[in-house]
C-alpha atoms as a PDB file:
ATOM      1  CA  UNK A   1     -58.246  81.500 -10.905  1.00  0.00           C
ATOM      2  CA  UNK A   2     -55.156  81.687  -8.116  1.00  0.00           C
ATOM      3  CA  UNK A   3     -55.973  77.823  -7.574  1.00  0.00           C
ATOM      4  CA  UNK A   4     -55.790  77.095 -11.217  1.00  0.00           C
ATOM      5  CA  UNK A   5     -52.626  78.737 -11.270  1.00  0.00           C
ATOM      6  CA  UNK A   6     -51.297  76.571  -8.115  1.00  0.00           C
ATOM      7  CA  UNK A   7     -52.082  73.471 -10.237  1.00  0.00           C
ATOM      8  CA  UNK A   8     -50.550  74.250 -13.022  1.00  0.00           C
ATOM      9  CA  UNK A   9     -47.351  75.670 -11.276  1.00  0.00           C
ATOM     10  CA  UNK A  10     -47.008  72.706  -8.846  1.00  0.00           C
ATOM     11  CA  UNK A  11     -47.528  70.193 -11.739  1.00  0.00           C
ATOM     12  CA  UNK A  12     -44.675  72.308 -14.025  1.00  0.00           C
ATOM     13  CA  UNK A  13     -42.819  72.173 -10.848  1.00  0.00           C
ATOM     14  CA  UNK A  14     -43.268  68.318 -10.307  1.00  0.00           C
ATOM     15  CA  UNK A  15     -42.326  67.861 -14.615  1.00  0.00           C
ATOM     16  CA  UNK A  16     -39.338  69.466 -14.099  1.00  0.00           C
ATOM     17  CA  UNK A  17     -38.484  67.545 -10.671  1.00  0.00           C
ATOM     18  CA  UNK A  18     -39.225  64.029 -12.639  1.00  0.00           C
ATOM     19  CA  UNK A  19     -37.300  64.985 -15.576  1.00  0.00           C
ATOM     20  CA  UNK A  20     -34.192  65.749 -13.705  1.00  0.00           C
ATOM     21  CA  UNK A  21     -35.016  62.616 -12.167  1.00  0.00           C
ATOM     22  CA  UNK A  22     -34.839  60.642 -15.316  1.00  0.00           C
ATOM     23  CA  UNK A  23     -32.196  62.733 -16.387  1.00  0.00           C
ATOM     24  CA  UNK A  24     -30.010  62.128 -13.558  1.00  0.00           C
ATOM     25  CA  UNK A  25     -30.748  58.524 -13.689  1.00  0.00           C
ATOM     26  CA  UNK A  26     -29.954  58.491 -17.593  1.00  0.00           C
ATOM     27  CA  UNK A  27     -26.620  59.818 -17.179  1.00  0.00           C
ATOM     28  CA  UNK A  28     -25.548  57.743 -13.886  1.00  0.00           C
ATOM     29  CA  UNK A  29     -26.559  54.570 -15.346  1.00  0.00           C
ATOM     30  CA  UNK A  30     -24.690  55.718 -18.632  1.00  0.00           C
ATOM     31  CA  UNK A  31     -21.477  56.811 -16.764  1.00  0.00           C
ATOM     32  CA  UNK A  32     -21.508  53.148 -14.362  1.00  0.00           C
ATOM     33  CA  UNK A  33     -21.570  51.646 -18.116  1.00  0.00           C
ATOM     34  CA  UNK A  34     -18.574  53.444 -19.878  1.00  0.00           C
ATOM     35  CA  UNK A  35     -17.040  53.001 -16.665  1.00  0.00           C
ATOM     36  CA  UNK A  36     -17.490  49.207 -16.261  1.00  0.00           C
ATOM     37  CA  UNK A  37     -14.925  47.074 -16.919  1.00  0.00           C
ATOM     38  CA  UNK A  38     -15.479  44.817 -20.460  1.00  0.00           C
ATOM     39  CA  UNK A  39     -15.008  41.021 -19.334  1.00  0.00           C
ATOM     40  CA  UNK A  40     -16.134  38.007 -20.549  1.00  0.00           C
ATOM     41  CA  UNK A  41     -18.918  38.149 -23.621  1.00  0.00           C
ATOM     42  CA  UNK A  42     -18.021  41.484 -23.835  1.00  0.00           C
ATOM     43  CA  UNK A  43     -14.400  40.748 -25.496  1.00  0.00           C
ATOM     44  CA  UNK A  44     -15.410  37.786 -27.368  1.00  0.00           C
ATOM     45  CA  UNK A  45     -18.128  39.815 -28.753  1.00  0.00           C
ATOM     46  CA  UNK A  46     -15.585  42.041 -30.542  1.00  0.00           C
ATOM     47  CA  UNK A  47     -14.715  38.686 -32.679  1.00  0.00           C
ATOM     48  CA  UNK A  48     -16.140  37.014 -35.726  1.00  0.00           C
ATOM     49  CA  UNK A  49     -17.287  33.420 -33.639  1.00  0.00           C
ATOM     50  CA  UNK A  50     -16.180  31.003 -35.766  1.00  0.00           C
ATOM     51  CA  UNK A  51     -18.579  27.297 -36.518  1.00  0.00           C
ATOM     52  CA  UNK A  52     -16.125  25.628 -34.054  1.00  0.00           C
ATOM     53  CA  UNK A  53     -19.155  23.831 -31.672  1.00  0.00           C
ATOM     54  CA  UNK A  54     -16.372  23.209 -29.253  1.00  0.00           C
ATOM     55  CA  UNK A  55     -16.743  27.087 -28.412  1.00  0.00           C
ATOM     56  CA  UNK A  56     -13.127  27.937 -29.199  1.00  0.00           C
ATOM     57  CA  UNK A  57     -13.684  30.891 -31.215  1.00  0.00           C
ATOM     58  CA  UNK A  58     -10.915  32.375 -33.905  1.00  0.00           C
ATOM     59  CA  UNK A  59     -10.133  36.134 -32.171  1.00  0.00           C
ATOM     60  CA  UNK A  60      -8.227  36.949 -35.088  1.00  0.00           C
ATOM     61  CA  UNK A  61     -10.889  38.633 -36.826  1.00  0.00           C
ATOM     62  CA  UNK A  62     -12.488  41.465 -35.345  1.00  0.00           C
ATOM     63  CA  UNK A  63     -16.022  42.567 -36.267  1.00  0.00           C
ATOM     64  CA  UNK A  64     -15.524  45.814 -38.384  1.00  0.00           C
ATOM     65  CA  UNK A  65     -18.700  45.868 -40.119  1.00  0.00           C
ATOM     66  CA  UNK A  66     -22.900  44.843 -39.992  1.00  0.00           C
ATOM     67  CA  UNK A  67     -21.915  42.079 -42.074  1.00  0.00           C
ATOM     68  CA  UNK A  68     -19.523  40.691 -39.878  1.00  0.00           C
ATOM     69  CA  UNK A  69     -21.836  40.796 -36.895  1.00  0.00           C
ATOM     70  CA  UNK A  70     -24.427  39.029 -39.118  1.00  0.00           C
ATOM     71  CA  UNK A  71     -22.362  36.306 -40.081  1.00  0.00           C
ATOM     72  CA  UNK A  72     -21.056  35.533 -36.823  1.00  0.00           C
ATOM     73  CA  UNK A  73     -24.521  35.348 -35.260  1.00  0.00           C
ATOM     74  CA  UNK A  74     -25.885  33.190 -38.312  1.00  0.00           C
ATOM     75  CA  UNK A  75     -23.434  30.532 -37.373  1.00  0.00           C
ATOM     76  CA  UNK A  76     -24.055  30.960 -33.060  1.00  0.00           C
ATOM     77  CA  UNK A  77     -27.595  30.558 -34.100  1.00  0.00           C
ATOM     78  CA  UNK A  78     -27.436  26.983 -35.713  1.00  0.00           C
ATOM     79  CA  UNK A  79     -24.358  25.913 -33.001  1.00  0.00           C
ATOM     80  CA  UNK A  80     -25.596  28.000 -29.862  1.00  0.00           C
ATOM     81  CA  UNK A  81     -28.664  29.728 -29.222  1.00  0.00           C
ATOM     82  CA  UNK A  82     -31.032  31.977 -31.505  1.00  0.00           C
ATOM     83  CA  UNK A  83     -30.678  35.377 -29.669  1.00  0.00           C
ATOM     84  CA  UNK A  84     -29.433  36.708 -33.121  1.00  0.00           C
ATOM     85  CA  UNK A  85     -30.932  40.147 -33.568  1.00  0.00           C
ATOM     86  CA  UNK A  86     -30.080  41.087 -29.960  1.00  0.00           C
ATOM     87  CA  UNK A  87     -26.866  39.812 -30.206  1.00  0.00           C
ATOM     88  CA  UNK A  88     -25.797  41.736 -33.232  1.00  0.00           C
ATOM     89  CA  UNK A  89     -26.402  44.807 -31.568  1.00  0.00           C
ATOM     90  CA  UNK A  90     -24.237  43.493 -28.622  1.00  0.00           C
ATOM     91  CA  UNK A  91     -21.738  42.418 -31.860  1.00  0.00           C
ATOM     92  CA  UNK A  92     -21.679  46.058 -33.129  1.00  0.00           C
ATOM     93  CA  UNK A  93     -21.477  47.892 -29.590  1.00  0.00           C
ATOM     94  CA  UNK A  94     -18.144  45.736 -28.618  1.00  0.00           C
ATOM     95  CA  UNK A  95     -16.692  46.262 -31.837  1.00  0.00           C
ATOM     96  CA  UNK A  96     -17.346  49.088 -34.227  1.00  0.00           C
ATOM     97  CA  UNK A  97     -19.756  51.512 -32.459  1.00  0.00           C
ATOM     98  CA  UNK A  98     -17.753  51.359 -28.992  1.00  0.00           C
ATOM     99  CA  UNK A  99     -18.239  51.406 -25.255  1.00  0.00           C
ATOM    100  CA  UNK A 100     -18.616  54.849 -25.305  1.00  0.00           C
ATOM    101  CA  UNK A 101     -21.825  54.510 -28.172  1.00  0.00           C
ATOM    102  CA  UNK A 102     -23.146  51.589 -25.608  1.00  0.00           C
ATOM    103  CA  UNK A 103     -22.848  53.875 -22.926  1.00  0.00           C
ATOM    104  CA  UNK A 104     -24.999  56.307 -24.142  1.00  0.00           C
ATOM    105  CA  UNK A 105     -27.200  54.238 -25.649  1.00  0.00           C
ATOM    106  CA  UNK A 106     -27.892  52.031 -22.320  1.00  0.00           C
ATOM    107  CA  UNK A 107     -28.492  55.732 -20.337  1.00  0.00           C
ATOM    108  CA  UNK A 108     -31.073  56.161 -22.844  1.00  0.00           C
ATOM    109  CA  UNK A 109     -32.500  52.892 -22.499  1.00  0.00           C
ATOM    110  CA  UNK A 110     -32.953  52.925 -18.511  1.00  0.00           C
ATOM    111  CA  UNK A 111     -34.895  56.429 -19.146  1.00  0.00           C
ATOM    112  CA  UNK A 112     -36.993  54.779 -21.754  1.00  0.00           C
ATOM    113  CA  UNK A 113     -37.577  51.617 -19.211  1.00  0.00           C
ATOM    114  CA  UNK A 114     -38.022  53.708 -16.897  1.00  0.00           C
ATOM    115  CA  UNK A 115     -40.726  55.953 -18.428  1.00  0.00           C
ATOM    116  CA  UNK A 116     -42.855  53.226 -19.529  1.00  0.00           C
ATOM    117  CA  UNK A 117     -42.798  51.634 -16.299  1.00  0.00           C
ATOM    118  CA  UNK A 118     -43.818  54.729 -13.988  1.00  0.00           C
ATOM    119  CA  UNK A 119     -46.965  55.143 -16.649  1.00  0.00           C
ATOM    120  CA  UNK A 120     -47.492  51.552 -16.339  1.00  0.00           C
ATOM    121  CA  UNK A 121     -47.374  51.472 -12.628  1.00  0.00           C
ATOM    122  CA  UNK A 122     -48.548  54.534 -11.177  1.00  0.00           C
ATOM    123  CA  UNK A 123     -52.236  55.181 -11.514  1.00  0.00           C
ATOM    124  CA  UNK A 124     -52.741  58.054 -13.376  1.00  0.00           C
ATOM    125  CA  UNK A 125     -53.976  60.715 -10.717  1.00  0.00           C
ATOM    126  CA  UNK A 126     -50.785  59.853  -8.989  1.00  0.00           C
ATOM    127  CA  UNK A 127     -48.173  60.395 -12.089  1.00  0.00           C
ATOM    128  CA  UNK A 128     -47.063  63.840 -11.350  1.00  0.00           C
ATOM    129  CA  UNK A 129     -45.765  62.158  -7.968  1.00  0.00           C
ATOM    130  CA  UNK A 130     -41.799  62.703  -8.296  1.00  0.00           C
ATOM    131  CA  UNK A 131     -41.113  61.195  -5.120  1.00  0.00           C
ATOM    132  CA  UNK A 132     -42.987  57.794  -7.044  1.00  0.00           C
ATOM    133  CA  UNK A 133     -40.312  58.188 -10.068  1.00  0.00           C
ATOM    134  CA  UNK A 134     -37.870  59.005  -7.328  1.00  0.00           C
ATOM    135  CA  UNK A 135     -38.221  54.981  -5.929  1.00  0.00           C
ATOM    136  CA  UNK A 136     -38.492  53.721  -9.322  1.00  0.00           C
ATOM    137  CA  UNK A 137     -34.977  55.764  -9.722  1.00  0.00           C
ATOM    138  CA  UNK A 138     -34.198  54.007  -6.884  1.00  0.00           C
ATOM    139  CA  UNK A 139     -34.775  50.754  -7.729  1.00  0.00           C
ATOM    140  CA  UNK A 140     -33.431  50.403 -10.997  1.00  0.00           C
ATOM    141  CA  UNK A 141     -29.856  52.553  -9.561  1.00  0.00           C
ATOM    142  CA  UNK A 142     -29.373  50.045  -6.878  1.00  0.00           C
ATOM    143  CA  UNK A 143     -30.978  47.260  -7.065  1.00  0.00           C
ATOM    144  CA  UNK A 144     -28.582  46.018 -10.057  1.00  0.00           C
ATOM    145  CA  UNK A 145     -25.244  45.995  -8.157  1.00  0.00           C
ATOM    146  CA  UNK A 146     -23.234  43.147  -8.798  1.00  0.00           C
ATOM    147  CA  UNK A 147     -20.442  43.161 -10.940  1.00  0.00           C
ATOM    148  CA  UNK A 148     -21.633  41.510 -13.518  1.00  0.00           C
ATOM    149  CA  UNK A 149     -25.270  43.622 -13.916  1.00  0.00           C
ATOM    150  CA  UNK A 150     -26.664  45.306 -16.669  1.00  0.00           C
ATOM    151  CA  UNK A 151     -23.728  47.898 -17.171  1.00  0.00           C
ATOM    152  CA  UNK A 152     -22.201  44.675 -19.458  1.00  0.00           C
ATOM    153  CA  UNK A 153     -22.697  45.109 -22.940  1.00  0.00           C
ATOM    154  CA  UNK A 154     -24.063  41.281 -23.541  1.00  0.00           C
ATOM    155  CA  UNK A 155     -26.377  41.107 -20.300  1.00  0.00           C
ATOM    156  CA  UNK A 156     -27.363  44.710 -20.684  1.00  0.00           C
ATOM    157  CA  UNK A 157     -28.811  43.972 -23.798  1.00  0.00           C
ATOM    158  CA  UNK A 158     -29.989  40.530 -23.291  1.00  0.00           C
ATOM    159  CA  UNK A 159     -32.158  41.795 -20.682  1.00  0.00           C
ATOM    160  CA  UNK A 160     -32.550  45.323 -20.622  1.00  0.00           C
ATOM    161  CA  UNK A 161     -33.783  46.044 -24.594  1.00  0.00           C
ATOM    162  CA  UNK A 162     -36.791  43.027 -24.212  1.00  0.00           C
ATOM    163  CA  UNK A 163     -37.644  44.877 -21.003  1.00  0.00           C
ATOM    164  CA  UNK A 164     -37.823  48.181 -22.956  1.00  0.00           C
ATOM    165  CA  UNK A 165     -40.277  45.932 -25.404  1.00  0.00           C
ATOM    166  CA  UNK A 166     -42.250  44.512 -22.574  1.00  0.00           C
ATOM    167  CA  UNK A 167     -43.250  47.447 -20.770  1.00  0.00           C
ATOM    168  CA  UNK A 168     -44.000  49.350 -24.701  1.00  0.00           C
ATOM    169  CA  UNK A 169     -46.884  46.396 -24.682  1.00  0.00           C
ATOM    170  CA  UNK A 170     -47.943  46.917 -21.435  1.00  0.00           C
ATOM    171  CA  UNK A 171     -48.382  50.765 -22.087  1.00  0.00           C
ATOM    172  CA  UNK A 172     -50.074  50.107 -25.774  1.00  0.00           C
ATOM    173  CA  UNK A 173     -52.403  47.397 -23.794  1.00  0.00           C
ATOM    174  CA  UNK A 174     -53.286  50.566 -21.301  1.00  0.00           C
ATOM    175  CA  UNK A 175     -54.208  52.873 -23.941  1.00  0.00           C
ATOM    176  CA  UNK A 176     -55.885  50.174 -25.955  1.00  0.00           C
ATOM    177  CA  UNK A 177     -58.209  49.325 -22.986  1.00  0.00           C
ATOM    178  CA  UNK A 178     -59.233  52.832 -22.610  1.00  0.00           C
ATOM    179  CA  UNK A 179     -59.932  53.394 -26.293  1.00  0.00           C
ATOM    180  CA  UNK A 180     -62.241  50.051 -25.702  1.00  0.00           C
ATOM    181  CA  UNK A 181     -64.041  51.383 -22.925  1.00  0.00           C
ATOM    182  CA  UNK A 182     -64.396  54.785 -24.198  1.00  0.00           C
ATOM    183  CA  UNK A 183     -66.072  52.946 -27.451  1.00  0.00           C
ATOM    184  CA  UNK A 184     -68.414  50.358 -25.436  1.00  0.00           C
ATOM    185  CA  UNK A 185     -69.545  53.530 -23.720  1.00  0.00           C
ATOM    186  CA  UNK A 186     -70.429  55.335 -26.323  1.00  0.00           C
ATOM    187  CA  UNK A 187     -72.173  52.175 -28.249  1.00  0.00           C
END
C-alpha cells in the first residue's frame, strides 16, 4: 500500500514539476514575443499588399478587418507564393488582433509544440521524466536565438503553426498504431 502511495505521490509530484515546466516555457517564449521588436514582414503585414508584382506595396491601407486580410493574400497568392491561410493569420496578428494577441497566442503554441513532441519522443515509461521536458524546454528556449527567430510574427507562424500540425500527426499515427496492434492481437 505505502509503495502505491510513493508512486502516485512522486508521479503527482513529477505532473506538477512538468507543468510548471511548460508553463514557464509558455510564458517566456510569450514575453521574448511581445517584447521583440516588429521589423520587416511584420510591418508590411499590417497593409493591404496591393497586385503591384514589382513588390512595392500601397501602405496606405491598413488591414482592419478578415476581409482585408483575405483580399490581400488572394492577390500575394497569384503574384507571390500560396502560403495564404497562414498568412492571414500573420495578416490579422500585425494588424487588428495585435502583438500583444500574437504574444499570447505564440506562448500557447510552444506549449502545444512542445507537448506533442515530449509524447512523441519520450517512450512512454519514461514520460513522467521532468528533467526529459526540462531539455526539450531547453531546446526550444535557446536554441532559437537570433534576432530574427520565431518571436516574429511572419516566421513564427510560417514555421511554428505547421510544426504544431506535424507533431498532431505524429501523435495520431502513435495512437493509431496501438489501436492496430491492440486489434491484430485480439483477431
Amino acid at each position: 500500500m505505502n509503495s502505491v502511495r510513493g508512486y502516485i505521490s512522486g508521479r503527482s509530484a513529477s505532473i506538477v514539476l512538468i507543468s510548471f515546466v511548460l508553463l514557464a516555457t509558455g510564458i517566456s517564449f510569450g514575453l521574448r514575443c511581445y517584447y521583440q521588436e516588429p521589423v520587416s514582414d511584420d510591418l508590411l503585414y499590417r497593409f493591404v499588399l496591393d497586385d503591384n508584382i514589382l513588390g512595392r506595396n500601397d501602405c496606405s491601407r491598413l488591414v482592419e478587418t478578415l476581409g482585408d486580410a483575405i483580399e490581400s493574400q488572394s492577390i500575394q497568392y497569384f503574384y507571390s507564393n500560396g502560403r495564404t491561410l497562414i498568412h492571414i493569420l500573420v495578416q490579422m496578428f500585425a494588424g487588428p488582433w495585435g502583438f500583444t494577441a500574437f504574444a499570447v497566442f505564440e506562448g500557447i503554441l510552444i506549449v502545444a509544440i512542445m507537448t506533442l513532441f515530449g509524447f512523441y519522443c519520450i517512450p512512454k515509461r519514461r514520460r513522467y521524466n521532468h528533467l526529459l521536458w526540462m531539455l526539450i524546454a531547453i531546446a526550444y528556449l535557446y536554441l532559437f536565438q537570433d534576432k530574427e527567430s520565431f518571436f516574429s510574427i511572419a516566421i513564427g507562424m510560417n514555421y511554428l503553426f505547421p510544426m504544431l500540425w506535424f507533431f498532431h500527426i505524429c501523435f495520431c499515427w502513435i495512437i493509431a498504431r496501438e489501436v492496430v496492434v491492440k486489434t491484430c492481437c485480439l483477431l
